[in-house]
Protein backbone atom coordinates (compact mmCIF):
# COMPACT_ATOMS: atom_id res chain seq x y z
CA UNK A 1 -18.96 -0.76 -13.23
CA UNK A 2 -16.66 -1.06 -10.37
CA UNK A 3 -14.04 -1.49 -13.17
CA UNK A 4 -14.57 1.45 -14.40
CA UNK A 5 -14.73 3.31 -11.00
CA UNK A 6 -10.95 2.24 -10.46
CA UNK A 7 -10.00 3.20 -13.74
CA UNK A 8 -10.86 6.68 -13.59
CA UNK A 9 -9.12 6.85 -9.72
CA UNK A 10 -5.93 5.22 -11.18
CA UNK A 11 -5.92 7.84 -13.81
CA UNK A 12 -6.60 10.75 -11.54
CA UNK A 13 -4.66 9.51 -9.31
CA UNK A 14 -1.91 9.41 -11.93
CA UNK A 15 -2.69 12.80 -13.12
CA UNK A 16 -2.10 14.43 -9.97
CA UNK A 17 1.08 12.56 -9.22
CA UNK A 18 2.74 13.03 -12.37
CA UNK A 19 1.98 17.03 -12.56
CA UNK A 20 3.37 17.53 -9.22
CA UNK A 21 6.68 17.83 -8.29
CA UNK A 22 7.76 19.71 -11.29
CA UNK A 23 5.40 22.28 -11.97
CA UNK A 24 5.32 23.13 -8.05
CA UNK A 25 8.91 24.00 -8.70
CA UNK A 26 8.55 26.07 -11.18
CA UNK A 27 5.73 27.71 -9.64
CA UNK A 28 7.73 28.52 -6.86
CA UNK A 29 10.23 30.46 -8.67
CA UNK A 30 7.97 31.98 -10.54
CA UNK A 31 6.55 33.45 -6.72
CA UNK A 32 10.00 34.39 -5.61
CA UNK A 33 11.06 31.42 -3.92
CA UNK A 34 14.86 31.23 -4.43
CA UNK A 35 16.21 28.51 -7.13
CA UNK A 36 17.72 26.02 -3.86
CA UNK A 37 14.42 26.25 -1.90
CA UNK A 38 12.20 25.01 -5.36
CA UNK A 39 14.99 22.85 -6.03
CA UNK A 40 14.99 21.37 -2.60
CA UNK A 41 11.19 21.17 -2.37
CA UNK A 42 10.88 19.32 -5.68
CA UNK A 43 13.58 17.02 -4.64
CA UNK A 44 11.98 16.45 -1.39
CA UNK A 45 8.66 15.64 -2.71
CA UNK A 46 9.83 13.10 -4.87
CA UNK A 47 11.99 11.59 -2.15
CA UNK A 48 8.09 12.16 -0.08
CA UNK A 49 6.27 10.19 -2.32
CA UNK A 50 8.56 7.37 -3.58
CA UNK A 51 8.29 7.26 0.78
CA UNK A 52 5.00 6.67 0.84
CA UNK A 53 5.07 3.78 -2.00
CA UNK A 54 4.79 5.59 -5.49
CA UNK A 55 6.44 3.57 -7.75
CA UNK A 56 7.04 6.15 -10.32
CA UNK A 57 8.83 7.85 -7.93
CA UNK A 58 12.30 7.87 -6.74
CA UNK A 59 14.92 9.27 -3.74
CA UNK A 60 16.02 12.37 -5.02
CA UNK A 61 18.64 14.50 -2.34
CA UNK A 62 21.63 16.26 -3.33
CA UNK A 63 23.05 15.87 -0.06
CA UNK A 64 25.98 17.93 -0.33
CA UNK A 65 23.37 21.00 -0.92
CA UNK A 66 21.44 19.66 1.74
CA UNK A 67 24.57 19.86 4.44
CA UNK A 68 25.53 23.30 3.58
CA UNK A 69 22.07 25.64 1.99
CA UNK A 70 19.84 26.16 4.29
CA UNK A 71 17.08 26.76 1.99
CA UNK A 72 17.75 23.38 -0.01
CA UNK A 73 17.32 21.47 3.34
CA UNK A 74 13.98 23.51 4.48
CA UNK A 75 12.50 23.22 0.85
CA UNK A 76 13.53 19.23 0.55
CA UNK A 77 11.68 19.34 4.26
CA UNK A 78 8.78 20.86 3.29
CA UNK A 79 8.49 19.14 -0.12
CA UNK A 80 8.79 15.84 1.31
CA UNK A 81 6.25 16.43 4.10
CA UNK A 82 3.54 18.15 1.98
CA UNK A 83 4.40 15.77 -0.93
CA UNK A 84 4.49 12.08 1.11
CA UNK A 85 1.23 13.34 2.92
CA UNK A 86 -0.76 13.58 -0.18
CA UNK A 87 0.18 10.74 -1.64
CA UNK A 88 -0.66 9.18 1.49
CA UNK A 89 -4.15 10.70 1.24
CA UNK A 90 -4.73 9.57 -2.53
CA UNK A 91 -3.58 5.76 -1.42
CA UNK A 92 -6.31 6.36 1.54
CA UNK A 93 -8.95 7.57 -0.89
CA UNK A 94 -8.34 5.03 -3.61
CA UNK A 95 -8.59 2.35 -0.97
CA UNK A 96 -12.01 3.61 0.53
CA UNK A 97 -13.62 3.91 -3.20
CA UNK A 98 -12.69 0.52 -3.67
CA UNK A 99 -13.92 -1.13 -0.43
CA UNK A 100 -17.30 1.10 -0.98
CA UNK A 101 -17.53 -0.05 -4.65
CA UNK A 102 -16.91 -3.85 -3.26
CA UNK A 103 -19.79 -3.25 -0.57
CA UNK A 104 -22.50 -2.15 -3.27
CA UNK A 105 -21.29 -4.96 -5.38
CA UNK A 106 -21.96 -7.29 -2.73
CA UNK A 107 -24.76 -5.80 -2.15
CA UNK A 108 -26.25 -6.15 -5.65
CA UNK A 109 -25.45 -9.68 -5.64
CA UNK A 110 -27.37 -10.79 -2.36
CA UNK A 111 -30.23 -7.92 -2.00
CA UNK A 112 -32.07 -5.85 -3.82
CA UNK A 113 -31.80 -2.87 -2.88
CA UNK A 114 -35.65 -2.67 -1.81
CA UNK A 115 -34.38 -5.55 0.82
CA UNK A 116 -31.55 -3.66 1.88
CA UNK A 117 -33.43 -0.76 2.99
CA UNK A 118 -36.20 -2.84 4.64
CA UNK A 119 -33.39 -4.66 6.63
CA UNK A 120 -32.37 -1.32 7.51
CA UNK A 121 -35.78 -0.04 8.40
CA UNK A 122 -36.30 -2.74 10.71
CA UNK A 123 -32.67 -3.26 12.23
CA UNK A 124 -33.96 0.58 13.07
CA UNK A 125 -36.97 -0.27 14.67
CA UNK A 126 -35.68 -3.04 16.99
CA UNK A 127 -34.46 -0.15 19.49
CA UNK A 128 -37.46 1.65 19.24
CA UNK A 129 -40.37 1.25 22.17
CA UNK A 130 -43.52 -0.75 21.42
CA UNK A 131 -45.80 2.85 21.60
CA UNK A 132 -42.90 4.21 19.42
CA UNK A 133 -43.43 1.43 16.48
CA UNK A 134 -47.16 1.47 16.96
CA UNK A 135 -47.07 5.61 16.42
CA UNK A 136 -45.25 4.78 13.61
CA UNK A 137 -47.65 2.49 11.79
CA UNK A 138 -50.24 4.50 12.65
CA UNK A 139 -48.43 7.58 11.01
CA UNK A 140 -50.70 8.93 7.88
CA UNK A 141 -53.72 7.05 8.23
């Protein structure tokens, strides 16, 4: 099971990495953004995400462009920002679904989950007042 849980986040994960940079580029022409702003932003948020530890992805800036367009630089800005921030948020998520996976794992192998919830229930009731716990015993009968 957990297996399978990381499978499908690797793919989807890969899924939304790989359609990225390219067809946001194209995307932006199509909107009106000028051809060295797309250019810039696609080339920024490859240079974004290879930044935050894709390893698909690589440093991508014509730097020449860069020095002299001012809507290369602002669209390799904004594409590495936007770009390096989501992948960011993907490694965060992907991280979190596997700790959470590991918990009910571990869970599975040393409760039930009938002894889970009774640990719970009565972790609850230790702050609880003695007329509080007696109320609720009483409650329904």
């Amino acid at each position: 099971m957990a297996k399978r849980v990381l499978m499908i986040l690797a793919m989807g994960t890969a899924a939304i990495l790989f359609s990225g940079c390219a067809s946001t580029a194209e995307n932006m022409m199509a909107q009106g953004y000028g051809p060295n702003y797309s250019q810039g932003y696609g080339d920024g948020c490859e240079t974004g995400k290879k930044s935050a530890g894709d390893m698909f992805s690589q440093f991508k800036k014509n730097v020449n462009l860069f020095n002299r367009n001012l809507k290369y630089r602002e669209g390799w800005k904004d594409g590495y920002r936007t770009c390096k921030a989501e992948f960011e948020q993907i490694e965060r998520n992907t991280r979190a679904a596997s700790r959470d996976q590991a918990i009910r794992d571990s869970y599975k192998q040393e409760n039930s989950y009938d002894k889970v919830a009774k640990d719970a229930a009565r972790d609850s009731m230790d702050n609880m007042s003695t007329s509080d716990r007696k109320a609720l015993q009483n409650f329904g009968k």
